[in-house]
N, C-alpha and C. Protein backbone atom coordinates (compact mmCIF):
# COMPACT_ATOMS: atom_id res chain seq x y z
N UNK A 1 0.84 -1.18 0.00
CA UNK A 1 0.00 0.00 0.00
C UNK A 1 0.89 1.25 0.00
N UNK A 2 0.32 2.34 -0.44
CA UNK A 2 1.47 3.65 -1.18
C UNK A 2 0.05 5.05 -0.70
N UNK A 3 0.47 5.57 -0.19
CA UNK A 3 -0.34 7.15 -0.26
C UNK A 3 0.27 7.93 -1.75
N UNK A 4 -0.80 8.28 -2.15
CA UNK A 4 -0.79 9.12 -3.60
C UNK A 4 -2.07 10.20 -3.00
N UNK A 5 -1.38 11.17 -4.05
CA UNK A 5 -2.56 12.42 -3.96
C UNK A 5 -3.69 12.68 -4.57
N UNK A 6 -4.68 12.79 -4.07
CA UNK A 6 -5.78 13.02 -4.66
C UNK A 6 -5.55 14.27 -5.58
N UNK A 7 -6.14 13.71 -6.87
CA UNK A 7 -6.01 14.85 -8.12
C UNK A 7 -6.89 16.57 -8.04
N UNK A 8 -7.93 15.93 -6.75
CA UNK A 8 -8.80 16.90 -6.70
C UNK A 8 -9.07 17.76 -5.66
N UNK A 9 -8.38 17.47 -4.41
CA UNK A 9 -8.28 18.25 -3.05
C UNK A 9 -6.81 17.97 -2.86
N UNK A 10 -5.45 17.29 -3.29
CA UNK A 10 -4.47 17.16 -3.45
C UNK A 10 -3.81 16.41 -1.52
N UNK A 11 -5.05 15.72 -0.74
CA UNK A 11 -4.50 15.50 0.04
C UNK A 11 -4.00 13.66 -0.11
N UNK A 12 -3.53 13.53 1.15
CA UNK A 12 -3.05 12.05 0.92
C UNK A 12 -3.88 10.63 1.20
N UNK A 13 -3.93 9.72 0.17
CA UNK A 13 -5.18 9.07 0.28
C UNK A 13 -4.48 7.57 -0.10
N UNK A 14 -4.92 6.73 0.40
CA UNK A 14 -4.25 5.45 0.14
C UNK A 14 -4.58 4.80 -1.31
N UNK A 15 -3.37 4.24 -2.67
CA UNK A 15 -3.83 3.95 -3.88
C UNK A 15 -4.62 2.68 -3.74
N UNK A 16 -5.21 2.54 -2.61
CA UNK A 16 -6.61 1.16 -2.59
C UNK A 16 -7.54 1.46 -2.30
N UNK A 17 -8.01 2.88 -2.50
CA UNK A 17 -9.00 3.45 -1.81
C UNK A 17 -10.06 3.61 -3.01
N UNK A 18 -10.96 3.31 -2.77
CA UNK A 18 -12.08 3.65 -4.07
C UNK A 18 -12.08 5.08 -4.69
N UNK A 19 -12.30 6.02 -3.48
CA UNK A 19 -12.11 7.38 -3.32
C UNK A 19 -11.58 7.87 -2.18
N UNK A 20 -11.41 9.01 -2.39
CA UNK A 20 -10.74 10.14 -1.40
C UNK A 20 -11.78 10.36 -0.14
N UNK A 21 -11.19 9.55 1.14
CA UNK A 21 -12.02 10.46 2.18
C UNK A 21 -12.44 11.60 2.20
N UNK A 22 -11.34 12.37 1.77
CA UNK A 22 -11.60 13.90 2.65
C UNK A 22 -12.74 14.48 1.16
N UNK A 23 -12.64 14.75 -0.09
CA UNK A 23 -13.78 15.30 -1.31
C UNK A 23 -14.52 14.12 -1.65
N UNK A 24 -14.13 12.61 -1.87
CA UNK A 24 -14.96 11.82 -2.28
C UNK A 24 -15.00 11.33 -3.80
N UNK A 25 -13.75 12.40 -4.25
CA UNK A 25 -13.51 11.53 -5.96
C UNK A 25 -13.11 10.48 -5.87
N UNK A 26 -13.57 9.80 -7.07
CA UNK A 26 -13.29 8.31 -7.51
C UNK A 26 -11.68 8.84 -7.56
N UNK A 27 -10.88 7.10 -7.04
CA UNK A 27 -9.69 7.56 -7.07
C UNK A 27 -9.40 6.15 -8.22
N UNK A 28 -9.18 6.41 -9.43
CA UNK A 28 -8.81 5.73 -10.82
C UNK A 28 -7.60 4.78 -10.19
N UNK A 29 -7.88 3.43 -10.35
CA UNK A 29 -6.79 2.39 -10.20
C UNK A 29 -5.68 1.98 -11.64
N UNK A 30 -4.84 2.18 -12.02
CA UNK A 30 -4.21 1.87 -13.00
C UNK A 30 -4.03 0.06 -12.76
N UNK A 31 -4.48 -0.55 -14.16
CA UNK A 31 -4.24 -1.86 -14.38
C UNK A 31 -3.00 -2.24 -15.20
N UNK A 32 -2.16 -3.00 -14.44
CA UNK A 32 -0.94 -3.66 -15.15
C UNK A 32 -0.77 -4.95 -15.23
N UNK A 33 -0.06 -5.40 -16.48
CA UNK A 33 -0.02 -7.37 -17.06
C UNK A 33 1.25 -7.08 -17.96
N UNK A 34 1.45 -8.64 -17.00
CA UNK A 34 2.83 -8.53 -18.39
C UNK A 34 2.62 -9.81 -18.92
N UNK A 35 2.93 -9.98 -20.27
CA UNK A 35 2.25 -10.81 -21.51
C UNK A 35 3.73 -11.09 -22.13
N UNK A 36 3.63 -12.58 -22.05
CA UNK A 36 4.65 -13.48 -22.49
C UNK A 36 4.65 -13.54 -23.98
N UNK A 37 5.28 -13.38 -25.06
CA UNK A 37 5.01 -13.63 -26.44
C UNK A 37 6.13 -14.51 -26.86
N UNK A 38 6.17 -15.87 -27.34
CA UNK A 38 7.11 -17.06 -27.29
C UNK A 38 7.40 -17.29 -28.41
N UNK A 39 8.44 -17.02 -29.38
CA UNK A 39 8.51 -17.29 -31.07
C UNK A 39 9.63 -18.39 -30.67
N UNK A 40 9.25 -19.69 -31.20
CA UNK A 40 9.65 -20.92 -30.85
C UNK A 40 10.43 -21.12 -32.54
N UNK A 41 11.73 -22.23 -31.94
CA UNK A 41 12.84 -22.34 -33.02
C UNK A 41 12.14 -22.87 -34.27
N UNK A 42 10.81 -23.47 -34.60
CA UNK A 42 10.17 -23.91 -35.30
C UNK A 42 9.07 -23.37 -36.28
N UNK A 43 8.90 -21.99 -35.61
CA UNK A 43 8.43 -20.65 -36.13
C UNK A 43 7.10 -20.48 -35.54
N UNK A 44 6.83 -21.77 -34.27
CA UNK A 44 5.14 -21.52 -33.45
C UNK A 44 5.26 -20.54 -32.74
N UNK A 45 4.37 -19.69 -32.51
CA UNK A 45 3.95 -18.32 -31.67
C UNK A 45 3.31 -18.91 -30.67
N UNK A 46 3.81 -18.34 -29.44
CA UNK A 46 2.96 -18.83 -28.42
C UNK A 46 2.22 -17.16 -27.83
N UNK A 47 1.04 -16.88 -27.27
CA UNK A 47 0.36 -15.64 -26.53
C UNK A 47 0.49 -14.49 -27.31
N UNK A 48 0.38 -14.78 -28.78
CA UNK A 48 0.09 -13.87 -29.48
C UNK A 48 -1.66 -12.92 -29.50
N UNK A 49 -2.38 -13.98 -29.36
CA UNK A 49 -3.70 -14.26 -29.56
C UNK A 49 -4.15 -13.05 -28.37
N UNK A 50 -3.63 -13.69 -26.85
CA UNK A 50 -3.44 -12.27 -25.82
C UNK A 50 -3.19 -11.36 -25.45
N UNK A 51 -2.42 -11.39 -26.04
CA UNK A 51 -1.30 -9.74 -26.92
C UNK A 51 -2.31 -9.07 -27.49
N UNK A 52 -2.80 -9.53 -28.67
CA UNK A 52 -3.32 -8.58 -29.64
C UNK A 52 -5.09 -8.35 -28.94
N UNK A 53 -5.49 -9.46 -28.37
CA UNK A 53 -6.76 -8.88 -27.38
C UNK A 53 -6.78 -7.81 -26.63
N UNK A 54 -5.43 -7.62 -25.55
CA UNK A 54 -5.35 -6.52 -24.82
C UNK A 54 -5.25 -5.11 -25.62
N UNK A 55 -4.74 -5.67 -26.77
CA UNK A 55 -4.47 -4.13 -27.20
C UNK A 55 -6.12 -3.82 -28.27
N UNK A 56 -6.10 -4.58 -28.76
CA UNK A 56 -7.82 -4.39 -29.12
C UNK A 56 -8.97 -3.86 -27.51
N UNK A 57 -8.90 -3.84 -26.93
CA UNK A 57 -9.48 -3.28 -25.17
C UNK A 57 -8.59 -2.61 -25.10
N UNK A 58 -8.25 -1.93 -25.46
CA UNK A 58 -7.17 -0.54 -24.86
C UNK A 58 -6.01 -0.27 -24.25
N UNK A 59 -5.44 -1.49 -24.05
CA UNK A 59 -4.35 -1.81 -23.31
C UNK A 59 -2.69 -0.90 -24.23
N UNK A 60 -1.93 -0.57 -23.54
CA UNK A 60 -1.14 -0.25 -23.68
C UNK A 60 0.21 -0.40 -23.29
N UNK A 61 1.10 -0.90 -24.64
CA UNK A 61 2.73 -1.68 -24.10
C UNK A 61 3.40 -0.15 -23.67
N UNK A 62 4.02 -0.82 -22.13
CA UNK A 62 4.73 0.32 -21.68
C UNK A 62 6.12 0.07 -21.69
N UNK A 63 6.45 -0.94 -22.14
CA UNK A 63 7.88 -1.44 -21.77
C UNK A 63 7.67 -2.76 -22.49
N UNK A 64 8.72 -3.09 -23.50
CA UNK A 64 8.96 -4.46 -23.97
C UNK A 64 10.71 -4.66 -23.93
N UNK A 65 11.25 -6.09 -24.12
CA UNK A 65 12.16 -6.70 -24.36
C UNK A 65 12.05 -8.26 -24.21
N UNK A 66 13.55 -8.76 -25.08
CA UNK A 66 13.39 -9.81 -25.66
C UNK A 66 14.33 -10.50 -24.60
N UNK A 67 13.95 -11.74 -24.63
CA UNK A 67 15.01 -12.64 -23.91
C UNK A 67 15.22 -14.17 -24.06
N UNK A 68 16.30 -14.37 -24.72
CA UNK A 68 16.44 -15.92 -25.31
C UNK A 68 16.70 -16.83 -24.33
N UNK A 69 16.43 -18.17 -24.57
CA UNK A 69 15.67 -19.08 -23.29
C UNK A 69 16.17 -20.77 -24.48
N UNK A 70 16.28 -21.40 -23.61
CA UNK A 70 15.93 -22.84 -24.21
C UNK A 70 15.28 -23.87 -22.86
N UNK A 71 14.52 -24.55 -23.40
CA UNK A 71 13.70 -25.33 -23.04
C UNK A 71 14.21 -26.47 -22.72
N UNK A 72 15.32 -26.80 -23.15
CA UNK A 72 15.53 -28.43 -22.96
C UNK A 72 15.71 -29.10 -24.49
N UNK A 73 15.02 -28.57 -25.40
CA UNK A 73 14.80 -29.01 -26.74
C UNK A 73 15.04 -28.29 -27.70
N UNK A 74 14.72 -26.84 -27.35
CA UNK A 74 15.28 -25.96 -28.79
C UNK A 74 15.22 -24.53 -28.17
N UNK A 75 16.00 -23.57 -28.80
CA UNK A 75 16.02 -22.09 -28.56
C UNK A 75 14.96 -21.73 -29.06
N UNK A 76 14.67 -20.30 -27.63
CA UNK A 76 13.89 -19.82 -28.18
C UNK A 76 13.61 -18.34 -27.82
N UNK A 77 12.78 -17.63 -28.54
CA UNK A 77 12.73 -15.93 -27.75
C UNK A 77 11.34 -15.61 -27.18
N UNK A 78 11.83 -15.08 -25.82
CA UNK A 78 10.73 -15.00 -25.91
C UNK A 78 10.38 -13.01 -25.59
N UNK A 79 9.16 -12.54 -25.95
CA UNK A 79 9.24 -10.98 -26.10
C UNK A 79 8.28 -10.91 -24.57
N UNK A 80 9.06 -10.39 -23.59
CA UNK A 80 7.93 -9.60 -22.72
C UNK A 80 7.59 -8.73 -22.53
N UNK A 81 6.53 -8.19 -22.84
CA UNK A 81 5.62 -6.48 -22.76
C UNK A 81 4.94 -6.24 -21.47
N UNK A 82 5.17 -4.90 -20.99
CA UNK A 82 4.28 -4.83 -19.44
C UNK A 82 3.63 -3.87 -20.52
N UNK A 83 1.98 -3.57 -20.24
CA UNK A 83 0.54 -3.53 -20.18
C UNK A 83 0.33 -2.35 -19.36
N UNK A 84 -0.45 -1.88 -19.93
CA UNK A 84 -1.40 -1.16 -18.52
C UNK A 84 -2.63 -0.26 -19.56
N UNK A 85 -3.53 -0.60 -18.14
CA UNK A 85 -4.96 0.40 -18.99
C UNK A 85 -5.42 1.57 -18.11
């Protein structure tokens, strides 16, 4: 739990709070996901399908990078994107 300021009486209000005690504005929760995208040595895509849903609903990549991995059986990359709406 984090105190942030209310946008609208600017006092300090906890970011789990629905709204602001002291005026009563809705206090907006930011949503974050981070989404695995797996391009396998064989050319299969893995969580593409989830990827492109979030961003069809409004979702927005705030941060991506790639990071190569093997399985046991073959290399592979995989792309992780953090999200948020």
């Amino acid at each position: 739990m984090a105190l942030i300021n209310c946008p609208e009486c600017h006092k300090s209000v906890s970011d789990q709070a629905r709204s602001c005690p002291n005026c009563g504005r809705p206090i907006k929760r930011e949503e974050q996901r981070t989404v695995y995208v797996i391009q396998r040595a064989n050319g299969r895509v893995e969580g593409y399908e989830e990827f492109s849903q979030l961003q069809r609903d409004g979702w927005q990549v705030i941060s991506e990078h790639d990071e190569a991995d093997w399985d046991g059986e073959a290399p592979f990359t995989r792309v992780v994107y953090q999200m948020r709406r």
